[in-house]
Protein backbone atom coordinates (compact mmCIF):
# COMPACT_ATOMS: atom_id res chain seq x y z
CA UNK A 1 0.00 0.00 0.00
CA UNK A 2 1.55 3.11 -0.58
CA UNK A 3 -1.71 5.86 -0.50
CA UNK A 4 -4.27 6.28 2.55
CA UNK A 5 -6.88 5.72 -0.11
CA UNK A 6 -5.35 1.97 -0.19
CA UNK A 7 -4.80 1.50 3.13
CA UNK A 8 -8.66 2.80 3.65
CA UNK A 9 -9.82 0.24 1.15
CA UNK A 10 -8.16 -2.98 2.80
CA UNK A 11 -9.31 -1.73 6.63
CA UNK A 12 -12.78 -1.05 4.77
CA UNK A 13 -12.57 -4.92 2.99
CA UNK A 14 -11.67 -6.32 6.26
CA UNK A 15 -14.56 -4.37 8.74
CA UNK A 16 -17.15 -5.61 5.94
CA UNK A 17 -15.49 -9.22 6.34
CA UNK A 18 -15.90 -9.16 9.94
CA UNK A 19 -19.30 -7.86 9.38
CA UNK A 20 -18.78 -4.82 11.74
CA UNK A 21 -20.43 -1.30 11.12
CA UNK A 22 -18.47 1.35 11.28
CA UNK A 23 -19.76 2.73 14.36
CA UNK A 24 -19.29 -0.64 15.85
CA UNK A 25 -15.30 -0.62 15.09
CA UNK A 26 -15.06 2.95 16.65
CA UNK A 27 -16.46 1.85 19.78
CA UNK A 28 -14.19 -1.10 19.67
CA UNK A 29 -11.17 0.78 19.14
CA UNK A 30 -11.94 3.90 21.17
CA UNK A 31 -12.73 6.44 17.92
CA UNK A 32 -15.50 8.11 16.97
CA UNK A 33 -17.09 6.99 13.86
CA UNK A 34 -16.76 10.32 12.08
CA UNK A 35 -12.75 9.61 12.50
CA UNK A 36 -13.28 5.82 11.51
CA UNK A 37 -15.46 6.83 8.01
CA UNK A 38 -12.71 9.07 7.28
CA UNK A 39 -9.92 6.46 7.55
CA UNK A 40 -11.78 4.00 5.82
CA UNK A 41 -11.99 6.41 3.00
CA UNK A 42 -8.74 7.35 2.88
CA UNK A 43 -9.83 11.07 3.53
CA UNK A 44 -7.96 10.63 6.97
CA UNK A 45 -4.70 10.08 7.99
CA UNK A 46 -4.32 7.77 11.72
CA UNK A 47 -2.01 7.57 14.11
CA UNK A 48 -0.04 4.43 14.57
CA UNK A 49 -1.47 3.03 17.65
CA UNK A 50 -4.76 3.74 16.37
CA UNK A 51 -3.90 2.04 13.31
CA UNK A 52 -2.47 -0.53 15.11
CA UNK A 53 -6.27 -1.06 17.31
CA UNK A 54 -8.22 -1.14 14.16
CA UNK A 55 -6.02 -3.56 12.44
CA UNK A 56 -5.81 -5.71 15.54
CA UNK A 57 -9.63 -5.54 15.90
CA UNK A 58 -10.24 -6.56 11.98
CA UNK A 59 -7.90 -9.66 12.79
CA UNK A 60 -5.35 -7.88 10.50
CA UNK A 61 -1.45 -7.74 11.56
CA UNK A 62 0.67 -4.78 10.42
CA UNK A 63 3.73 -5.86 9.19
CA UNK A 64 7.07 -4.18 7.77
CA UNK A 65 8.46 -5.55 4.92
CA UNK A 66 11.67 -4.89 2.36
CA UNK A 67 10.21 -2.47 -0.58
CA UNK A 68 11.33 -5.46 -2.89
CA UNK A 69 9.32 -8.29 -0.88
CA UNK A 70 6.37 -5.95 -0.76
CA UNK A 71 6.12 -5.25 -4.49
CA UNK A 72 6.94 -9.09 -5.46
CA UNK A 73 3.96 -9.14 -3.23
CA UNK A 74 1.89 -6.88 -4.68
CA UNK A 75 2.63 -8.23 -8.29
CA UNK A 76 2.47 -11.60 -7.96
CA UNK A 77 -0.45 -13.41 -10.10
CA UNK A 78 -3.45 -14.95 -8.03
CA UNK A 79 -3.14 -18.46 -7.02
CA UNK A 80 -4.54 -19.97 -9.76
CA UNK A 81 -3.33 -23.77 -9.53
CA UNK A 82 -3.57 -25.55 -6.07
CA UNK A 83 -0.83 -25.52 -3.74
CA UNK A 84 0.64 -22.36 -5.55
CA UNK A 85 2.68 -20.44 -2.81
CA UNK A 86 2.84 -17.00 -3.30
CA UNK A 87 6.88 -15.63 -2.41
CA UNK A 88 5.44 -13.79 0.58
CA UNK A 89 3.78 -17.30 1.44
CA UNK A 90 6.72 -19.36 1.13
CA UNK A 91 9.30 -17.56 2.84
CA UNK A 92 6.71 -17.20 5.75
CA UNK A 93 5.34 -20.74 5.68
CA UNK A 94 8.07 -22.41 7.70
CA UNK A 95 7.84 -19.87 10.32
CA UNK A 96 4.20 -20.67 10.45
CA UNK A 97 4.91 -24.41 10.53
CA UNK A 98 6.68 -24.15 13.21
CA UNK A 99 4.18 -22.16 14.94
CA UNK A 100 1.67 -25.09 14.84
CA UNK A 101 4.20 -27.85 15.23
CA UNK A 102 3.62 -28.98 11.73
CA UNK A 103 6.86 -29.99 9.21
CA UNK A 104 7.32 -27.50 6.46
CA UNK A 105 4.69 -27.93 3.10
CA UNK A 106 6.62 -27.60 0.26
CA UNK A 107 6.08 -25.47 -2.60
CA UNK A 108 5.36 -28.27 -5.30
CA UNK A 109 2.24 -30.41 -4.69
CA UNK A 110 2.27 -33.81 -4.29
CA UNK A 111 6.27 -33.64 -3.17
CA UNK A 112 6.86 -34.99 0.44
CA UNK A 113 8.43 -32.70 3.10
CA UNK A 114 11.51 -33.82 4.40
């Protein structure tokens, strides 16, 4: 993301997932829902912790990430075949593996991890 106007749009995707009005996330996070419209439409810039609340509320982590890893990201097709891995997916899947306990899924299906 790189404008407020995107940033708005993915916080706006995610309330609508979580099927929250937006006076319902303000009250969650502590805003008012003026403040909350106005972020979700980009119109508004937010401070960090408060950016932080509403992503943590809309089950959303923020996350830092090289300029090149973010726009490999960003241009990478849809997965289109199963067990496509994205790059952001497969250079985070073994931390999530170990997370659950699980051995690492490789990046080819059918091919057994080792």
């Amino acid at each position: 993301m790189k404008t407020l106007a995107e940033l708005g749009r993915a916080l706006d995707e995610a309330r609508r997932r979580k099927g929250l009005s937006n006076k319902e996330l303000a009250e969650r996070v502590g805003l008012t829902p003026l403040t909350v419209g106005h972020v979700l439409n980009g119109k508004s810039a937010v401070r960090a912790t408060n950016l932080m609340a509403m992503a943590d509320e809309l089950d959303l982590a923020l996350v830092l990430l090289p300029k090149a890893m973010a726009e490999a990201v960003e241009q990478a097709p849809p997965p289109a075949v199963p067990g496509y891995m994205s790059p952001l997916e497969r250079v985070l899947q073994p931390l999530n593996d170990d997370r659950a306990g699980h051995p690492a899924r490789s990046a080819k299906p059918g091919e057994q991890s080792r």
